[in-house]
Protein backbone atom coordinates (compact mmCIF):
# COMPACT_ATOMS: atom_id res chain seq x y z
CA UNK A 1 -26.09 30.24 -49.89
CA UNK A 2 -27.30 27.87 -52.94
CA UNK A 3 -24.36 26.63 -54.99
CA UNK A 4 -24.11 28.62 -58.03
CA UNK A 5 -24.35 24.78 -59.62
CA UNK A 6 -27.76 24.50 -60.70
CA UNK A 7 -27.21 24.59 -64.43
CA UNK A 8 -23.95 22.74 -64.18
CA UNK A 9 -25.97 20.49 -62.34
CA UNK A 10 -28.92 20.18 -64.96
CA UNK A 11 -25.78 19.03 -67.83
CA UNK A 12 -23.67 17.35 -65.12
CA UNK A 13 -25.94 14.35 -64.20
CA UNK A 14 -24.59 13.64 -67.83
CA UNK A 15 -21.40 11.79 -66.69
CA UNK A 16 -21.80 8.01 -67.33
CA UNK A 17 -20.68 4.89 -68.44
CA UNK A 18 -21.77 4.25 -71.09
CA UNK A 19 -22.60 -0.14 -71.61
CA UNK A 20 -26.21 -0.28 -72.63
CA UNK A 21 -26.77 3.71 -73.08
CA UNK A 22 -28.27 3.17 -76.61
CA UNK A 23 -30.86 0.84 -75.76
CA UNK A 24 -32.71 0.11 -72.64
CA UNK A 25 -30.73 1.89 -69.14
CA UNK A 26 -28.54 0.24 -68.19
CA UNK A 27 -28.33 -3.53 -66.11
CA UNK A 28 -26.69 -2.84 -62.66
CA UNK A 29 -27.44 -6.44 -61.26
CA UNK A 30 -24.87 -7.78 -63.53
CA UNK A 31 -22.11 -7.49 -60.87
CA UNK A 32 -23.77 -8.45 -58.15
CA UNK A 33 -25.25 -11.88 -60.03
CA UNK A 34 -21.46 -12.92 -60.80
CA UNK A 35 -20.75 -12.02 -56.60
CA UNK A 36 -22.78 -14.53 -54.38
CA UNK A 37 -22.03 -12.72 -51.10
CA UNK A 38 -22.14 -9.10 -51.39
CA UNK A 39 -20.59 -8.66 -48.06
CA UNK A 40 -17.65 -10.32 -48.59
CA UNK A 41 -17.29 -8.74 -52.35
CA UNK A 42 -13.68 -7.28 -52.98
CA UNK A 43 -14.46 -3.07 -54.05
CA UNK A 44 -10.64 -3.07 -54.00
CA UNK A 45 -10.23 -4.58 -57.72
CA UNK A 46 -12.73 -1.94 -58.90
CA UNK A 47 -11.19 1.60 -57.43
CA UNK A 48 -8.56 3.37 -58.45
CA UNK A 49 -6.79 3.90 -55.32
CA UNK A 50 -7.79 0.74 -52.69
CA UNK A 51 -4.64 2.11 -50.32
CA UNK A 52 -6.13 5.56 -49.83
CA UNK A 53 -6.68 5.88 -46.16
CA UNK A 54 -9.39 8.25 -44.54
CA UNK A 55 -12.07 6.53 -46.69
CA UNK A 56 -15.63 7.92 -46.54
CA UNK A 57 -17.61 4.88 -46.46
CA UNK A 58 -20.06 3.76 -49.56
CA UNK A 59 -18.83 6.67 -51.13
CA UNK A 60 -17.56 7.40 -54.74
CA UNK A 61 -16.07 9.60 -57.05
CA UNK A 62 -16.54 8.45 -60.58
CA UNK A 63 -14.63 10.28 -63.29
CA UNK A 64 -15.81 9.34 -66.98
CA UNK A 65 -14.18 9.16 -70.49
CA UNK A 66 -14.29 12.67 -71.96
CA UNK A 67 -14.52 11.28 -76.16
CA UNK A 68 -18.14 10.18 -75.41
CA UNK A 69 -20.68 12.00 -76.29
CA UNK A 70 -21.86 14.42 -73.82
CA UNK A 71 -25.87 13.64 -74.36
CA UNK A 72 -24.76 9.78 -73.51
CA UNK A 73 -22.41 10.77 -70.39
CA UNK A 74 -26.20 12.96 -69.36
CA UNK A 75 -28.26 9.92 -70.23
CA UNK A 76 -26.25 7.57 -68.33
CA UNK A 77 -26.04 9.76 -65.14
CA UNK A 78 -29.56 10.05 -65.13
CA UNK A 79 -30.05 6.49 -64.81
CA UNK A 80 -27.37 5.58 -62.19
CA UNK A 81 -29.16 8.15 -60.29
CA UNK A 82 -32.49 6.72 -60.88
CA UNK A 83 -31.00 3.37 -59.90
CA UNK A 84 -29.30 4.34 -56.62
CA UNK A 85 -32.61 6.16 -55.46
CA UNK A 86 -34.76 3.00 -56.26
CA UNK A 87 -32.09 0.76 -54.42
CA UNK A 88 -31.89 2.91 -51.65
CA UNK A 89 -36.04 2.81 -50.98
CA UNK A 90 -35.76 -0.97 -51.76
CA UNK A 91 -33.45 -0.96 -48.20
CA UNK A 92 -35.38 1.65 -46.31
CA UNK A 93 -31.57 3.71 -46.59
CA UNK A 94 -31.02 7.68 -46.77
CA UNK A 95 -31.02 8.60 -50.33
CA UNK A 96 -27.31 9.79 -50.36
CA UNK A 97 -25.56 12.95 -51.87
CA UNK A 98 -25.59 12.74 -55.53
CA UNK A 99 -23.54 15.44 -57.32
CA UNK A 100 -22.01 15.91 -60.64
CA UNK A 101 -18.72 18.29 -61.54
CA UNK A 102 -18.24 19.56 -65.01
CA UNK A 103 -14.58 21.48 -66.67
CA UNK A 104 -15.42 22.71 -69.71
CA UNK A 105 -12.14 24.03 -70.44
CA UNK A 106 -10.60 20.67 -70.50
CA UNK A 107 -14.10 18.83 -70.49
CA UNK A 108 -13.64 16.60 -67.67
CA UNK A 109 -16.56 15.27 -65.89
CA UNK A 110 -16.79 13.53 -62.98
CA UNK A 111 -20.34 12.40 -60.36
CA UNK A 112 -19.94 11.58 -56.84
CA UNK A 113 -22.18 9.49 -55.09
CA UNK A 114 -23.26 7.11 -52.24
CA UNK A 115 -23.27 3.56 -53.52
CA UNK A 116 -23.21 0.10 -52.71
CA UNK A 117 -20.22 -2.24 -53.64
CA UNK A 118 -21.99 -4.10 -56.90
CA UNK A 119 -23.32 -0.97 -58.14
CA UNK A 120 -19.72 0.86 -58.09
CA UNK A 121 -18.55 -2.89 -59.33
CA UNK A 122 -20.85 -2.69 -62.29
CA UNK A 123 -20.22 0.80 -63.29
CA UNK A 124 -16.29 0.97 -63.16
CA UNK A 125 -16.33 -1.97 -66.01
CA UNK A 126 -18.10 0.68 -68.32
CA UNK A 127 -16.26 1.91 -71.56
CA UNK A 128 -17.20 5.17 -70.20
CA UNK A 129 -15.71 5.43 -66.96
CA UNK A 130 -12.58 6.27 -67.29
CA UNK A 131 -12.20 5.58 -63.51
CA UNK A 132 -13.27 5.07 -59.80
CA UNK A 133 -12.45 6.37 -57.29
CA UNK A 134 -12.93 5.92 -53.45
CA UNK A 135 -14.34 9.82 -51.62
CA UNK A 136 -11.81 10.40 -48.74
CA UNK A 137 -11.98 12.90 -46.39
CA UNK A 138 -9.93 15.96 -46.13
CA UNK A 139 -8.50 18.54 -43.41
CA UNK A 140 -7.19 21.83 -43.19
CA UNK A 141 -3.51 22.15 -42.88
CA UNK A 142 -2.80 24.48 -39.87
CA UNK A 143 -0.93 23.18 -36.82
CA UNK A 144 -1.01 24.75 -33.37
CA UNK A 145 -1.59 28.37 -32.36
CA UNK A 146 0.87 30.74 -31.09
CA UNK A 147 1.46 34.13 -29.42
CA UNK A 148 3.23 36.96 -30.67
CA UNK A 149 4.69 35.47 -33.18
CA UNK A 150 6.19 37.62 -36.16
CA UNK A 151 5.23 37.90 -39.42
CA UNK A 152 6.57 36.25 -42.22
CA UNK A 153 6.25 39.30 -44.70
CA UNK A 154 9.18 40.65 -43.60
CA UNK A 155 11.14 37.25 -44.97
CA UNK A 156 9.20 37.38 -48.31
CA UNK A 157 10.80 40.68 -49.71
CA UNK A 158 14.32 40.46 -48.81
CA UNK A 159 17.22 38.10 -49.85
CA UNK A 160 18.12 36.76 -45.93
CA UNK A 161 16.21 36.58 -42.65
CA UNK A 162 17.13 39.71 -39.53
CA UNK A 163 15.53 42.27 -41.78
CA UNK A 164 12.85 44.41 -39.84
CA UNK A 165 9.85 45.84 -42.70
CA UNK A 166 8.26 44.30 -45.68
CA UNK A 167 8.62 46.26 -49.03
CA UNK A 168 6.83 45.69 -52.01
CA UNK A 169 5.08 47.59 -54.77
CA UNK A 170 1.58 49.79 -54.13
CA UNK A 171 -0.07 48.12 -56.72
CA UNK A 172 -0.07 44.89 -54.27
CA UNK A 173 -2.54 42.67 -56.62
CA UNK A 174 -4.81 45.61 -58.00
CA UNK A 175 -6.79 43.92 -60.39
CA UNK A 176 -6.23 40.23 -59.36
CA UNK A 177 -8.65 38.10 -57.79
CA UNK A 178 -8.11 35.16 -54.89
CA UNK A 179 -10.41 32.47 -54.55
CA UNK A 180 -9.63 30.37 -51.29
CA UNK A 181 -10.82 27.15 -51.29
CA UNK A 182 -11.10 27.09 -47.48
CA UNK A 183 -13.77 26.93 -44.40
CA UNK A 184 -15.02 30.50 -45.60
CA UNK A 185 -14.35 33.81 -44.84
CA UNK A 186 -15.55 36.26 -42.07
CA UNK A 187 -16.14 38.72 -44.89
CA UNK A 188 -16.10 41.72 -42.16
CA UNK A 189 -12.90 41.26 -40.86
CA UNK A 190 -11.33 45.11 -41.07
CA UNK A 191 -8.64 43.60 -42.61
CA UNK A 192 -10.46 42.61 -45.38
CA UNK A 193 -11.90 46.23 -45.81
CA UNK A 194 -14.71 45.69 -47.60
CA UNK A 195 -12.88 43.19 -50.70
CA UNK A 196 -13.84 39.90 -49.26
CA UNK A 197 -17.32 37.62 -50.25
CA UNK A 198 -18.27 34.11 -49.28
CA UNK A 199 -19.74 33.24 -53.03
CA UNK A 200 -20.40 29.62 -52.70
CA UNK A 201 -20.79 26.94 -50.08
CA UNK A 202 -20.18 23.01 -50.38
CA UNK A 203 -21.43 22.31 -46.80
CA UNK A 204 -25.06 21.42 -46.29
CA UNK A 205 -26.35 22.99 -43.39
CA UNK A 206 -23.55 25.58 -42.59
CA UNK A 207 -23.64 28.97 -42.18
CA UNK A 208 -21.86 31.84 -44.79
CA UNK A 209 -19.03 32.24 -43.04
CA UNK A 210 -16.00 30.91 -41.67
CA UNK A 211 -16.86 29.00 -38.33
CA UNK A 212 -13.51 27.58 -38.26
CA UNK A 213 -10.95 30.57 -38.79
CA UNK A 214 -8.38 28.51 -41.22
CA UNK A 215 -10.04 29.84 -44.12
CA UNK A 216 -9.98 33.47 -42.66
CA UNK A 217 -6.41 33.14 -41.74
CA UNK A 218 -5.29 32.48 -44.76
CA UNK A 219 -7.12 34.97 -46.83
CA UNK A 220 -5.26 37.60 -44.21
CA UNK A 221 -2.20 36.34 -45.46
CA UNK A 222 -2.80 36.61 -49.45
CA UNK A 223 -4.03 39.87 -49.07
CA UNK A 224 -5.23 41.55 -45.96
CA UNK A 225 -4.37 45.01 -45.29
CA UNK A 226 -1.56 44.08 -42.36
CA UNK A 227 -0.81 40.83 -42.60
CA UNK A 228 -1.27 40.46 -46.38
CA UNK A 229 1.28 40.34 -49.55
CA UNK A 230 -1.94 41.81 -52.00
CA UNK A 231 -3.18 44.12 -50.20
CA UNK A 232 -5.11 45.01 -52.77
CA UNK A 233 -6.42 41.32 -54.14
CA UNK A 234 -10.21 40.66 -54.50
CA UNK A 235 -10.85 37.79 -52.42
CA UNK A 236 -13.28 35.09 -52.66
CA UNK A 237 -14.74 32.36 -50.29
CA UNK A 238 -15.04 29.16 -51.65
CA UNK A 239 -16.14 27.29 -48.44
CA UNK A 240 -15.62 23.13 -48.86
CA UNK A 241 -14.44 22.45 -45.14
CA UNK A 242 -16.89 22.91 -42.31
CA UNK A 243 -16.61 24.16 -38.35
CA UNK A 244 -14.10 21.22 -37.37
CA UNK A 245 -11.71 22.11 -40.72
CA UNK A 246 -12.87 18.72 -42.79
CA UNK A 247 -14.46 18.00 -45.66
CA UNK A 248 -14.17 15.22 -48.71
CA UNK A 249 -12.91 15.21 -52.66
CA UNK A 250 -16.41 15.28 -53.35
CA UNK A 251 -17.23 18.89 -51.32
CA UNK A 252 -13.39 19.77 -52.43
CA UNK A 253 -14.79 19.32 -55.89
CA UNK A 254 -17.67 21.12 -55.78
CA UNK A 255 -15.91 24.27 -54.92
CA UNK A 256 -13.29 23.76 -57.68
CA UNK A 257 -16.01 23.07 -60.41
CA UNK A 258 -17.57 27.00 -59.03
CA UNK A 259 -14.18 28.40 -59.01
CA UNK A 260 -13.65 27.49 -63.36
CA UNK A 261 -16.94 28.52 -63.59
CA UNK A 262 -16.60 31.59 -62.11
CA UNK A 263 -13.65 32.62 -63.26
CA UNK A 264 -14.71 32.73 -66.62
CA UNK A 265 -18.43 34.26 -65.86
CA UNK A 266 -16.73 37.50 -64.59
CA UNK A 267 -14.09 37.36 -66.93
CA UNK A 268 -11.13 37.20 -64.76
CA UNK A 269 -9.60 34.04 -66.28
CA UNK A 270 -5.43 35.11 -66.69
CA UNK A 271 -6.44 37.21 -64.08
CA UNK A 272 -6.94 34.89 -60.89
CA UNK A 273 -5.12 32.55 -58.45
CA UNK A 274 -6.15 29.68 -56.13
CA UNK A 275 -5.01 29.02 -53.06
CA UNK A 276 -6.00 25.61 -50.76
CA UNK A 277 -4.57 25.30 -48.01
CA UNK A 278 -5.85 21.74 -47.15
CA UNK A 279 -5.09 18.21 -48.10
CA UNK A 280 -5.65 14.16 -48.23
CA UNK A 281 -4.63 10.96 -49.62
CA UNK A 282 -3.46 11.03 -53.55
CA UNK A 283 -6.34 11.25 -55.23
CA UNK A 284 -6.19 11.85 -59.29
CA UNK A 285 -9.85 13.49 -59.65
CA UNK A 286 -8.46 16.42 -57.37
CA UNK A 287 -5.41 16.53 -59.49
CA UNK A 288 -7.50 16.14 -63.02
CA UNK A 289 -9.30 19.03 -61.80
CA UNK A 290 -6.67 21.15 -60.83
CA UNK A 291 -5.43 20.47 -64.14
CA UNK A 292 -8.90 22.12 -65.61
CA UNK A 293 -8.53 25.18 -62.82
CA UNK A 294 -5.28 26.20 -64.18
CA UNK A 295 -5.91 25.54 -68.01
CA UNK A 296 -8.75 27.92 -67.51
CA UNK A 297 -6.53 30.66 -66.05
CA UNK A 298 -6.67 30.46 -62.68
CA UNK A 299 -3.14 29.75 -60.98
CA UNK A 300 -3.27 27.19 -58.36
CA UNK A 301 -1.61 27.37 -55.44
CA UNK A 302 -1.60 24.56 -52.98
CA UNK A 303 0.45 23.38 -49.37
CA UNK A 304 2.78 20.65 -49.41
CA UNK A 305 1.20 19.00 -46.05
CA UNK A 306 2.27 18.63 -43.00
CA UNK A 307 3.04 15.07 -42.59
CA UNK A 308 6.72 15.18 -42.76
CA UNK A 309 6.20 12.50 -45.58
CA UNK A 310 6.58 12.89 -49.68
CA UNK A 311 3.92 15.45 -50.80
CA UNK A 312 3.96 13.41 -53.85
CA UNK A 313 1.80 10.61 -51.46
CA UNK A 314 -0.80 13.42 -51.05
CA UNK A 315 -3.88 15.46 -52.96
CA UNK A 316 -3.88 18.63 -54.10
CA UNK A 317 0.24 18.48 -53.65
CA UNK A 318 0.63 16.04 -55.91
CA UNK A 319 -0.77 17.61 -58.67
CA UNK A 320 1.89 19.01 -61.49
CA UNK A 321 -0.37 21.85 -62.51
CA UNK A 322 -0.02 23.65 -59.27
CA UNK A 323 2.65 25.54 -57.40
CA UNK A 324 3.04 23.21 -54.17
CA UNK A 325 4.64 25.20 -51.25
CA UNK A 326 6.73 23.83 -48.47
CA UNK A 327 6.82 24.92 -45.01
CA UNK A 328 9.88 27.04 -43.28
CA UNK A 329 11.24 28.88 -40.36
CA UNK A 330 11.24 32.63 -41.14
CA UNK A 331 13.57 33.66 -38.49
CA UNK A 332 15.92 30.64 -39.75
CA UNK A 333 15.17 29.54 -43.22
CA UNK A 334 15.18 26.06 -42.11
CA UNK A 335 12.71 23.55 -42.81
CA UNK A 336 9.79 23.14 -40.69
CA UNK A 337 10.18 19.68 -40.30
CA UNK A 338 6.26 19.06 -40.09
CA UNK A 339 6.31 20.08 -43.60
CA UNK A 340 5.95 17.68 -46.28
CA UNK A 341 8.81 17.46 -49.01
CA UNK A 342 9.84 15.93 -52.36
CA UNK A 343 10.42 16.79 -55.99
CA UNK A 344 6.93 18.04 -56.38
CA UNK A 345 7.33 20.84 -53.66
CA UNK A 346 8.03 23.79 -56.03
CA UNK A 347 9.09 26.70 -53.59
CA UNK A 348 9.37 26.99 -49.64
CA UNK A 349 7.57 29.90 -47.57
CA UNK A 350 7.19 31.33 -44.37
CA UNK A 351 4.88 28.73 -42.45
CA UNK A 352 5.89 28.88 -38.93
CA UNK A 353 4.26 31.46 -35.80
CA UNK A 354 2.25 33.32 -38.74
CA UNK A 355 0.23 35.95 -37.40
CA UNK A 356 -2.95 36.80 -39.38
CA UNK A 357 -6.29 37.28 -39.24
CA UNK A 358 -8.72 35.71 -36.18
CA UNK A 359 -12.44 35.33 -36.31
CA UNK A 360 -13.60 35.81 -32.65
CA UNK A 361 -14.16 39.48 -33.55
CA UNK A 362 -13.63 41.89 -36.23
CA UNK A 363 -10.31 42.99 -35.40
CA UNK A 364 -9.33 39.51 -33.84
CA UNK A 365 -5.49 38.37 -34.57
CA UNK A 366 -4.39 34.49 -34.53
CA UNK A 367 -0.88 33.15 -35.30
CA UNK A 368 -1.07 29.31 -36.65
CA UNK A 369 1.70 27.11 -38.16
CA UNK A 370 1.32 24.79 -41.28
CA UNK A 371 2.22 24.95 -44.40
CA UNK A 372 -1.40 26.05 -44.47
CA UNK A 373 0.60 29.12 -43.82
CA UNK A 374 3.31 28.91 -46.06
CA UNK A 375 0.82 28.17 -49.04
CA UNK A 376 -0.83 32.04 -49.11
CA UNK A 377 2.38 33.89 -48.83
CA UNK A 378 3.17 32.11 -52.19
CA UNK A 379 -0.52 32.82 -53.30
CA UNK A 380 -0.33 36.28 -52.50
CA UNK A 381 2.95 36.50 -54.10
CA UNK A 382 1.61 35.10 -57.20
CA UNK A 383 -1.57 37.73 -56.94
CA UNK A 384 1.38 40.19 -56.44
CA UNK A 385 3.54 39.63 -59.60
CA UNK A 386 0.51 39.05 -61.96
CA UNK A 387 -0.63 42.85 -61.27
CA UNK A 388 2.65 44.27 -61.40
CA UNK A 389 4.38 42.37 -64.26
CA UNK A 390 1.49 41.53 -66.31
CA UNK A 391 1.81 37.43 -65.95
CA UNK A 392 -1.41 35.48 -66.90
CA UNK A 393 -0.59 32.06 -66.76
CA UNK A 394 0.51 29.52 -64.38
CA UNK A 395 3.41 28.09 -66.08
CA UNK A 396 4.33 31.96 -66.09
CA UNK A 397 3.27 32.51 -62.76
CA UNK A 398 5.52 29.32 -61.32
CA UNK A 399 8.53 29.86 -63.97
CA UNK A 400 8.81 33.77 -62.28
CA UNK A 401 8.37 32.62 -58.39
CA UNK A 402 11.05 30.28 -58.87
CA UNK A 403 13.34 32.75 -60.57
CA UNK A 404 12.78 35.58 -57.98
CA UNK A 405 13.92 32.53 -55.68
CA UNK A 406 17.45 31.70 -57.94
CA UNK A 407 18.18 35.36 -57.70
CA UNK A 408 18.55 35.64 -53.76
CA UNK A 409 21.42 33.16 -53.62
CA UNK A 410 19.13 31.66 -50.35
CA UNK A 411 18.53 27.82 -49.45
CA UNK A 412 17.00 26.04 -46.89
CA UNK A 413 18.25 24.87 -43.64
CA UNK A 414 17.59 21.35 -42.66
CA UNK A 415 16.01 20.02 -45.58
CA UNK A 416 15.20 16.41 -47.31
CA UNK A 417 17.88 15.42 -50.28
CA UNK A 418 15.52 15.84 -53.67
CA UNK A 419 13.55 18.85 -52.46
CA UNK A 420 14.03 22.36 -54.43
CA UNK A 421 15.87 24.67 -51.86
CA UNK A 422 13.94 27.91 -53.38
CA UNK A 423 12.53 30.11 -50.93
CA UNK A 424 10.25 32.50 -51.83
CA UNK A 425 10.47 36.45 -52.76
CA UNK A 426 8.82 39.18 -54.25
CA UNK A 427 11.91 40.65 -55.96
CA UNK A 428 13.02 43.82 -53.31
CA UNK A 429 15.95 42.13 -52.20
């Protein structure tokens, strides 16, 4: 499937910094004349986050200053890209991925390419960048698979765990749609029955569909007809990690530059959530754009991680425009204690033995562990409570979850001093 980017893509390669964008393009030898040995040149000094682990080599994520003008930010994208394509024939290399990411809502722009060290040097000293960052990699969140494990429905709509059914309101998230930002979707799943697409695709060379089953998994949760809490949600494939569950922030923000612009083309803005169930270092273009996602009207949801480590370290958890969900035991409302914690986990869920949908048929079952798991109940929930109560925002969205949560008098078991002790539920105590 081609992106859905080509005219974002035609105004995008309009992100740039902007030193000699008036006059002749711009010099990118400057850098590497005041470095006399490129190989021992320090990038470090240059990027925005030199500790990030999980690097992908030579390659960048440059976010620019949104007050220029946006016919400078296009002129000087144009060039870098000219520049890095000439360079690259110059040393006989692979002309790397170039790609450009646009919010209009908040008009944030960002490029990410493949670059050497004095070309990255040269453009992060630019009035127009308002910053560099390194592209790391990225993985889905699930942990090991299980059998016949229980659901955690049953936990989401009463106030304690040893209840036995899941009861919740027919409408179930008429009228809301669910992008999952994901490894795809086997869009003929029966429990999917018939309200599932794969609508865009960040991995070159992959199929349209989920090859993984992480991304299927957790659309069964938000809203398949067993095993999800919308069973009525619309739900969309936004597919940025490939067979083997990884990816980078540059794939990860190609799909979240298609989900704004979706959202709006159908008119569903107030009207949608997010959910990704995947994570990396702390990176602040994933969190800038998240930022964009939910001032557009889409309600992000996002896991907490499963590093048994401050969420606060870690990208999209990190980001305070999201509801970050935490990992827990529905049999004994403890903690899972792979799941990550902190003051920026908003709200625990079930995330341990979660049976949901497989993809080695179209009936096929799979139970999986993560807060990968935990994230779509709270997604689902969110899908839930915007059909039945009429909420269209995320601060609404977040403020409601968390109340639902107050009003069951439950905590969690086992948990890390600083971390909410809210556990998720849809209100039929």
């Amino acid at each position: 499937m081609a992106p859905r980017f080509s005219a974002i893509l035609a105004s995008l390669l309009s992100l740039a910094p902007l030193g000699a964008l008036a006059g002749p393009l711009p010099n990118f030898n400057t850098a590497a004349e005041s470095a006399s040995d490129v190989s021992t040149f320090d990038i470090s000094t240059f990027i925005s986050n030199p500790e990030a682990k999980n690097i992908v080599p030579n390659s960048y994520i440059v976010v620019y200053n949104s007050s220029f003008a946006a016919e400078d930010i296009d002129n000087h994208i144009s060039s870098i890209r000219t520049t890095i394509s000439r360079r690259n024939i110059e040393k006989r290399g692979t002309p790397g991925r170039f790609r450009t990411f646009s919010m209009s809502t908040t008009g944030w722009r960002a490029a990410a390419m493949d670059a050497d060290n004095e070309m990255i040097a040269n453009i992060s000293s630019m009035d127009m960048v308002s910053y560099v960052e390194a592209n790391q990699y990225v993985q889905a969140l699930d942990l090991v698979a299980q059998a016949n494990a229980p659901p955690g429905l049953i936990r989401l709509s009463h106030a304690k765990t040893g209840e036995d059914s899941y009861v919740f309101d027919d409408s179930a998230g008429q009228g809301i749609t669910a992008y999952v930002v994901d490894t795809g979707i086997l869009t003929t799943h029966e429990e999917f029955q018939g309200r599932a697409t794969l609508e865009f695709n960040a991995i070159e060379g992959s199929p349209d569909t989920d090859e993984n089953g992480h991304g299927s998994h957790v659309s069964g949760t938000i809203g398949g007809a067993t095993f999800g809490v919308a069973k009525n949600v619309q739900l969309v494939g936004v597919k940025v990690l490939d067979a083997d569950g990884g990816g980078t922030n540059a794939d990860v923000l190609d799909g979240l530059n298609f989900v704004e612009s979706d959202a709006q083309e159908k008119g569903v803005t107030g009207k949608a959530v997010m959910n990704m169930s995947l994570g990396g270092g702390f990176s602040q273009a994933i969190n800038n754009a998240i930022e964009a996602i939910a001032a557009a009207g889409v309600v992000p949801v996002v896991a907490a991680g499963n590093e048994a480590q401050d969420a606060a370290n870690t990208s999209p958890a990190s980001s305070p425009n999201a509801i970050t969900v935490g990992a827990l035991d529905a049999l004994t409302d403890e903690r899972a204690d792979f799941s990550n914690f902190g003051d920026v986990v908003d709200i625990y869920a079930p995330g341990v033995d979660v049976l949901s949908v497989g993809i080695t048929s179209d009936s096929a079952e799979e139970t999986l562990s993560g807060t990968s798991m935990a994230s779509p109940h709270v997604a689902g929930l969110a899908a839930y409570l915007m059909s039945l109560e009429g909420l269209s925002t995320a601060k609404e969205v977040s403020d409601r979850i968390k109340e639902l949560a107050d009003a069951t008098g439950a905590t969690v078991g086992q948990n890390v001093r600083g971390t909410t002790d809210a556990i998720a539920n849809n209100g039929n105590l």
